[in-house]
N, C-alpha and C. Protein backbone atom coordinates (compact mmCIF):
# COMPACT_ATOMS: atom_id res chain seq x y z
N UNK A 1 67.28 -49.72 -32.10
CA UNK A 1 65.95 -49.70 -31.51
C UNK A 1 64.98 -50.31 -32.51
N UNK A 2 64.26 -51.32 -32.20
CA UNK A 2 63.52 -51.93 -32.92
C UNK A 2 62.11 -51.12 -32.72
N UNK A 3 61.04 -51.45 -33.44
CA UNK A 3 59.62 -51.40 -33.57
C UNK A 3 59.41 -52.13 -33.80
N UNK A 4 57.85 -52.35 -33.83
CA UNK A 4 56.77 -53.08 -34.11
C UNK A 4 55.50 -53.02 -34.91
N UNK A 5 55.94 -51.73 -35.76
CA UNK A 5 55.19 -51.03 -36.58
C UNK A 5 55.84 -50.35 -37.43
N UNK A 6 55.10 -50.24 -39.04
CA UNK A 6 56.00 -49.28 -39.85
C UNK A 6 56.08 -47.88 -39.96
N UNK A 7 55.81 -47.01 -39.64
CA UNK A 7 54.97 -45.72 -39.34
C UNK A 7 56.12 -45.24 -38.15
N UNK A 8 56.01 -44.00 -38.39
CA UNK A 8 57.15 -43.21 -37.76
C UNK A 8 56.28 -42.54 -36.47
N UNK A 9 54.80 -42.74 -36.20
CA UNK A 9 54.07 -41.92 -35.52
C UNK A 9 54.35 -42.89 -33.89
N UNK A 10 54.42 -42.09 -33.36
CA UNK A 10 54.43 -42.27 -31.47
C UNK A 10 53.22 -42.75 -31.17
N UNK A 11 52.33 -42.55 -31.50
CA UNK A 11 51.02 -43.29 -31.60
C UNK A 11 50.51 -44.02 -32.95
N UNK A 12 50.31 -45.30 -31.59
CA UNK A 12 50.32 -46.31 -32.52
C UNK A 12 48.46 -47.30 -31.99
N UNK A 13 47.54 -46.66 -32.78
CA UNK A 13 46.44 -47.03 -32.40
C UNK A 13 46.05 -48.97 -31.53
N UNK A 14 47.21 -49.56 -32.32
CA UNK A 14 46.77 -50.88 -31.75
C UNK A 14 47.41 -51.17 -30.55
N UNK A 15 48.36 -50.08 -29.85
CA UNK A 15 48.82 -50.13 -28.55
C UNK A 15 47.76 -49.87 -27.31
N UNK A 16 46.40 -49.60 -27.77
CA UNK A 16 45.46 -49.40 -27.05
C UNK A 16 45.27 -50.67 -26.19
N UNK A 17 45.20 -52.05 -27.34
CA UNK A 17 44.95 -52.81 -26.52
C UNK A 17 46.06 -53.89 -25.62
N UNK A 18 47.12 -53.00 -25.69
CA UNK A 18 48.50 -53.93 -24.80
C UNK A 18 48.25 -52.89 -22.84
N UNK A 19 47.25 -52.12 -23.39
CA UNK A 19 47.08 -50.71 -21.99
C UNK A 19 47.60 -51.79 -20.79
N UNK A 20 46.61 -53.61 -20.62
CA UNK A 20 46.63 -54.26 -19.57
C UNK A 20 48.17 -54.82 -19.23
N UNK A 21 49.12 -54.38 -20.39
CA UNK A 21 50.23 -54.98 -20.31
C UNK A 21 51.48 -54.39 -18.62
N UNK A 22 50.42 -52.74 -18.47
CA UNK A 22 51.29 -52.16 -17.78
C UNK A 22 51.48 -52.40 -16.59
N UNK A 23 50.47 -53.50 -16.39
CA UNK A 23 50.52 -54.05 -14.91
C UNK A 23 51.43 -55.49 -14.56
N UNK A 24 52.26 -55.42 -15.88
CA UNK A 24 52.91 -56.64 -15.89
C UNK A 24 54.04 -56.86 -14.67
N UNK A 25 54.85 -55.49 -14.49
CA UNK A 25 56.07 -54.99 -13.31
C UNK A 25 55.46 -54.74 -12.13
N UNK A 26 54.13 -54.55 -11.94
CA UNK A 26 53.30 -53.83 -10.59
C UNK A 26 52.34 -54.40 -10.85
N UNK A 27 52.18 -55.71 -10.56
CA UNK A 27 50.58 -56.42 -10.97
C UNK A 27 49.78 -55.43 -9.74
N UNK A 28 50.21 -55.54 -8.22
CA UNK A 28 49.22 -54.84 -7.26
C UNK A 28 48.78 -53.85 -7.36
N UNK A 29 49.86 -52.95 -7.83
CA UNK A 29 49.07 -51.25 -8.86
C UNK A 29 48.64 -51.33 -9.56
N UNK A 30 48.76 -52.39 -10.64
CA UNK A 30 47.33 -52.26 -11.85
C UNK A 30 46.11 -52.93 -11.37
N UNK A 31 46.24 -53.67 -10.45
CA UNK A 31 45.05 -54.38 -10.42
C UNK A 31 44.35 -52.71 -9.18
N UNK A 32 44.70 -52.85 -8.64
CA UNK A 32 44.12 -51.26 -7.54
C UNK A 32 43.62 -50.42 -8.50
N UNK A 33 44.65 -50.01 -9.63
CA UNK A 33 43.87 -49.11 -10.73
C UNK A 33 43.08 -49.67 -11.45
N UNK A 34 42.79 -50.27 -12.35
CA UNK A 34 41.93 -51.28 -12.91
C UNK A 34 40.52 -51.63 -11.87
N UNK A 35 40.82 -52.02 -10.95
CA UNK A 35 39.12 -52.16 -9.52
C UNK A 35 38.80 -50.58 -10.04
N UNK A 36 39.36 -50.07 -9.25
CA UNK A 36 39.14 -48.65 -9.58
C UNK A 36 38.32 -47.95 -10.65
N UNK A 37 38.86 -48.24 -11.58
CA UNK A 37 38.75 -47.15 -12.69
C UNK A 37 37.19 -48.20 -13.28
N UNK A 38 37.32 -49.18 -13.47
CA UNK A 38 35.93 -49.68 -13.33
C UNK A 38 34.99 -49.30 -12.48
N UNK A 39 35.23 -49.17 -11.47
CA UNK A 39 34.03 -48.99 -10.33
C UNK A 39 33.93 -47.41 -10.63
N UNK A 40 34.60 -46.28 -11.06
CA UNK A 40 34.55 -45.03 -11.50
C UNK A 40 33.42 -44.72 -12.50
N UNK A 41 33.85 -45.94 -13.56
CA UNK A 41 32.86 -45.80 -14.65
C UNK A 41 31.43 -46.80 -14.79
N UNK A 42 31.23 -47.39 -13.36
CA UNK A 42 29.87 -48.20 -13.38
C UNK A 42 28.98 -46.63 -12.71
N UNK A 43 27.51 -46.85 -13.39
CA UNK A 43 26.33 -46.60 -12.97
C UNK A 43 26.09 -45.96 -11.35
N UNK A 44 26.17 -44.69 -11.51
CA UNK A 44 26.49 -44.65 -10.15
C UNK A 44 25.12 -42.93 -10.20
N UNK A 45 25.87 -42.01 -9.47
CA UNK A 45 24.61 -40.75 -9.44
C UNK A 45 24.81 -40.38 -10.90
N UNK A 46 25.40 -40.81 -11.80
CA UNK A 46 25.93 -40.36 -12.82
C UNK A 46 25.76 -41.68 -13.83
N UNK A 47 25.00 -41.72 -14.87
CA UNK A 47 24.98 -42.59 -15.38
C UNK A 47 26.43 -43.19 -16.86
N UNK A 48 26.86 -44.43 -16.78
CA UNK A 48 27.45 -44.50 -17.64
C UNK A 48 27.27 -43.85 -18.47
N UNK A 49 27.04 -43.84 -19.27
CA UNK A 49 26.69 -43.19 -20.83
C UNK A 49 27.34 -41.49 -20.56
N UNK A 50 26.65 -40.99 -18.91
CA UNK A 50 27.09 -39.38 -19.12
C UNK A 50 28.67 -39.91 -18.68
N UNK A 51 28.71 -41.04 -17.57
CA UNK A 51 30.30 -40.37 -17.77
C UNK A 51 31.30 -40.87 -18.83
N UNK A 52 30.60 -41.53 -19.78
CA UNK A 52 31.71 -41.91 -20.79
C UNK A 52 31.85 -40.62 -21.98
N UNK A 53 30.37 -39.96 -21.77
CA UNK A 53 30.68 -38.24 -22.50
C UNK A 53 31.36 -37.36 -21.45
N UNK A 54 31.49 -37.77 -20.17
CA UNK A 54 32.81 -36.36 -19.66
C UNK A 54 33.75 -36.99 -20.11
N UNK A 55 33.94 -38.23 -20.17
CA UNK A 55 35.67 -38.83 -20.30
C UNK A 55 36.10 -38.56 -21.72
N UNK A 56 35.13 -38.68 -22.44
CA UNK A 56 35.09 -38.28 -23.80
C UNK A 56 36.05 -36.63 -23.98
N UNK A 57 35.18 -35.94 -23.03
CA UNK A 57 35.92 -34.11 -23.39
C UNK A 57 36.71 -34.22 -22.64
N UNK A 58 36.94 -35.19 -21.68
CA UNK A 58 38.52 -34.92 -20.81
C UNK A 58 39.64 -35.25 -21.68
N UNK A 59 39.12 -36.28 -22.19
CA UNK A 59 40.06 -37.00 -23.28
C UNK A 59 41.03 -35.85 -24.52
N UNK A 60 39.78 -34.95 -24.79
CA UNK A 60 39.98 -34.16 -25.66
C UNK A 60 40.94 -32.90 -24.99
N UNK A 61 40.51 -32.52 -23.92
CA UNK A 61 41.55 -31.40 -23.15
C UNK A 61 42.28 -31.94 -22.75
N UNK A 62 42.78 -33.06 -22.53
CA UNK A 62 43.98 -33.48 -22.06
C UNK A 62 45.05 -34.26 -23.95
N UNK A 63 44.24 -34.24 -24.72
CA UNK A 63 44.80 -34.50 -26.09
C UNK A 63 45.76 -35.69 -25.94
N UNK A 64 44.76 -37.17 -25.09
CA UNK A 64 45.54 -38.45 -25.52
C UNK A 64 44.50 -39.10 -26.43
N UNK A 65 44.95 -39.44 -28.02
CA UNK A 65 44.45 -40.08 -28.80
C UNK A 65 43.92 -41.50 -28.44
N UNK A 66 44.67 -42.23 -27.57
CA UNK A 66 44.18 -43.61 -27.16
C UNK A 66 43.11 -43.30 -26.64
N UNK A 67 42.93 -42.38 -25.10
CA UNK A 67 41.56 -42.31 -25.21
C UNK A 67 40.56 -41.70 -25.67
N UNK A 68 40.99 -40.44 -26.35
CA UNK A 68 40.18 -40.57 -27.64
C UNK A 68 38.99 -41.21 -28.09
N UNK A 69 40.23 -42.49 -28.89
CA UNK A 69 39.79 -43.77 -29.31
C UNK A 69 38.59 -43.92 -28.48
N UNK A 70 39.38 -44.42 -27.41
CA UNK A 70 38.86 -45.61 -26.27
C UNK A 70 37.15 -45.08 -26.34
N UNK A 71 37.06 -43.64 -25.54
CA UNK A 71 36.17 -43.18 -24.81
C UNK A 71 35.02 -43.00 -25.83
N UNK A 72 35.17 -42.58 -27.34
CA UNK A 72 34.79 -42.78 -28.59
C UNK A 72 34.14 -44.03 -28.61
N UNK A 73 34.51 -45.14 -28.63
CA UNK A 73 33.68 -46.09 -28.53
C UNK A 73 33.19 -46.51 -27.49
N UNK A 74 33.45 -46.17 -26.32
CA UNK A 74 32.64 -46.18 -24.92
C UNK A 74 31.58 -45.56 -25.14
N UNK A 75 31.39 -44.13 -25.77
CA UNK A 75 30.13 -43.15 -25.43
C UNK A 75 29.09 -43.98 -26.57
N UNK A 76 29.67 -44.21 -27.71
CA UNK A 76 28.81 -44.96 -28.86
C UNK A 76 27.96 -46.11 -28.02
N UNK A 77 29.27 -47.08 -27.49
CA UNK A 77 28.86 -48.53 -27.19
C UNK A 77 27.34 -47.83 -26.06
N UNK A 78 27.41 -46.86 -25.63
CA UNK A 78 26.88 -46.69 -24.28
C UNK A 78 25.33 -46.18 -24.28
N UNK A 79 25.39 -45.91 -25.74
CA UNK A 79 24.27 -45.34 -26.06
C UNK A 79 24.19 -43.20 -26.58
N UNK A 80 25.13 -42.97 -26.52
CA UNK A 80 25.30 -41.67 -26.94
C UNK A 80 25.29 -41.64 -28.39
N UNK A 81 24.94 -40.88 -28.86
CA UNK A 81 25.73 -40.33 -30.54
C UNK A 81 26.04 -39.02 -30.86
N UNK A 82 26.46 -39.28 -32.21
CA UNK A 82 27.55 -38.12 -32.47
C UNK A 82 27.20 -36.80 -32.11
N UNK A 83 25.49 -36.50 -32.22
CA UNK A 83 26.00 -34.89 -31.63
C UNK A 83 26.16 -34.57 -30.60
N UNK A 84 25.76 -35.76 -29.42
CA UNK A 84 26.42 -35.27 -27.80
C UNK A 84 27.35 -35.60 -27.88
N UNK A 85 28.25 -36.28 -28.89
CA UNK A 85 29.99 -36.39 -28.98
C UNK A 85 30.20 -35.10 -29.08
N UNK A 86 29.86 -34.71 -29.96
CA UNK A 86 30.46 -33.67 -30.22
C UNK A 86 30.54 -32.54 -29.57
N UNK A 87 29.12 -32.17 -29.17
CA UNK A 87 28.71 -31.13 -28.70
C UNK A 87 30.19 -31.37 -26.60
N UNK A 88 30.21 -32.51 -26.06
CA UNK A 88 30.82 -32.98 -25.25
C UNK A 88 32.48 -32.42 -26.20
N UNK A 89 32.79 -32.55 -26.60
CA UNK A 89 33.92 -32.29 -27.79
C UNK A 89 34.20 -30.52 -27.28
N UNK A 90 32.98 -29.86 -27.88
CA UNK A 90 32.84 -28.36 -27.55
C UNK A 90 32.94 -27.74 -26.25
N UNK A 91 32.42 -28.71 -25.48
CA UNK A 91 32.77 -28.46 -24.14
C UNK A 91 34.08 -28.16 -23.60
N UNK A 92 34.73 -29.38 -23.76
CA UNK A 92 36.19 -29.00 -23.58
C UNK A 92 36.79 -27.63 -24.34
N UNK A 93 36.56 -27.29 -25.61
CA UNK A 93 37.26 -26.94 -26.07
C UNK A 93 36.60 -25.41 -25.50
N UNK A 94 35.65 -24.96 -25.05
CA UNK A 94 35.18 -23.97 -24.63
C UNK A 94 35.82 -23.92 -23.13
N UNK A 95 36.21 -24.47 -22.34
CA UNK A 95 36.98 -24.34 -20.92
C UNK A 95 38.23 -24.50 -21.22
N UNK A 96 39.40 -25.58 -22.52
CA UNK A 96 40.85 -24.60 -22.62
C UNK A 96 40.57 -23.55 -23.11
N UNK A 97 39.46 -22.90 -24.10
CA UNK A 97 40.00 -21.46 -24.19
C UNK A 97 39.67 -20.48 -23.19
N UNK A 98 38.26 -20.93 -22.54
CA UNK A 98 38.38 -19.75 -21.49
C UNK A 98 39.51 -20.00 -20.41
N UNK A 99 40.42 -21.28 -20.10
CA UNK A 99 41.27 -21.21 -19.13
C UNK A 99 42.62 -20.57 -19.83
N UNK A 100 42.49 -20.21 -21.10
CA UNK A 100 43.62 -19.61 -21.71
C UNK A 100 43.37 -17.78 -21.75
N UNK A 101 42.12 -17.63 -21.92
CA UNK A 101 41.78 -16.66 -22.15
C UNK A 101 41.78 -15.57 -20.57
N UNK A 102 40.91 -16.36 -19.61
CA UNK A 102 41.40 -15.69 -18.12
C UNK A 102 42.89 -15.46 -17.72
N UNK A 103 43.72 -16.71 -17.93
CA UNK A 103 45.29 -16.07 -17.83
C UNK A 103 45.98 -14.77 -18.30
N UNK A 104 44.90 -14.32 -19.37
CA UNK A 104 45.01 -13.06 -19.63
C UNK A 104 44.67 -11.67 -18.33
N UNK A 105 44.27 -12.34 -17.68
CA UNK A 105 44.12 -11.24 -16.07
C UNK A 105 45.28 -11.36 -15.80
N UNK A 106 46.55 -12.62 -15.65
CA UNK A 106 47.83 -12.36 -14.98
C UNK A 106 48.54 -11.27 -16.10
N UNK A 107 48.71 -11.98 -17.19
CA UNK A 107 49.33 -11.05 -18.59
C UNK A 107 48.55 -9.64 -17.67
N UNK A 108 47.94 -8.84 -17.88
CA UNK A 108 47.23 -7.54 -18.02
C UNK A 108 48.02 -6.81 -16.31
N UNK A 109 47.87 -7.87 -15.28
CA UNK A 109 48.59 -7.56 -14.41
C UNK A 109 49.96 -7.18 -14.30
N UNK A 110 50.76 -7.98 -14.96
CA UNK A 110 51.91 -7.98 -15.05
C UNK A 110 52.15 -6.75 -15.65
N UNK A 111 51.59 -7.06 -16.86
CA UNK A 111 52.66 -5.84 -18.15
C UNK A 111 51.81 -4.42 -17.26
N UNK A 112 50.95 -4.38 -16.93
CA UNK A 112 50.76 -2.71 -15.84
C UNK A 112 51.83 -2.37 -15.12
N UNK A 113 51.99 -3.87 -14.46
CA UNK A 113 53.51 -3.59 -13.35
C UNK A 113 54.60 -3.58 -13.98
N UNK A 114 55.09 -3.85 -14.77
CA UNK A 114 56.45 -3.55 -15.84
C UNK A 114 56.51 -2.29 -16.52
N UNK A 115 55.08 -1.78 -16.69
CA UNK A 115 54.93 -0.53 -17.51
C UNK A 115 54.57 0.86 -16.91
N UNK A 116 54.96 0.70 -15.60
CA UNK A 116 54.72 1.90 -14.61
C UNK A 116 56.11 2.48 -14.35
């Protein structure tokens, strides 16, 4: 198995920009996704800039570094800075823990019913 990089990591930051490559086997599905996902992120009731700070904390609860990256310099390019990065950052990380933390109603359910 060859590479193309020296680094043992699965992520490989300059694979960001081969993303357009994936439409090489399914040009008609990338191009559908691609219209798409542009027209998602133009100016709409929602201004760029805010949605490149949700994509920003989606990015982060869903923990893909490319977009990450990507959305990182989207919110900059867009006119945001770092503390609505961040604070957008907190966001996420305040809804996985409360979506970790409510699953604790099934836990509390359960172990009652095992422990009766």
């Amino acid at each position: 198995m060859s590479h193309d990089h020296d680094d043992a990591s699965y992520y490989v930051p300059g694979d960001l920009g081969k993303f357009g490559e994936i439409g090489e086997n399914a040009s008609e599905l990338a191009k559908k996704f691609f219209d798409w996902y542009g027209a998602v992120f133009a100016d709409g009731a929602l201004s760029a800039r805010e949605k490149s700070l949700i994509a920003l904390a989606v990015a982060h609860a869903i923990q893909c570094p490319y977009c990450i990256d990507a959305y990182s310099q989207g919110a900059l390019e867009k006119g945001a800075d770092l503390d609505q990065m961040t604070e957008a950052v907190h966001v996420a990380a305040a809804i996985r823990g409360g979506a970790s933390l409510v699953h604790g109603v099934q836990m509390r359910k359960h172990a009652t019913k095992i422990s009766m």
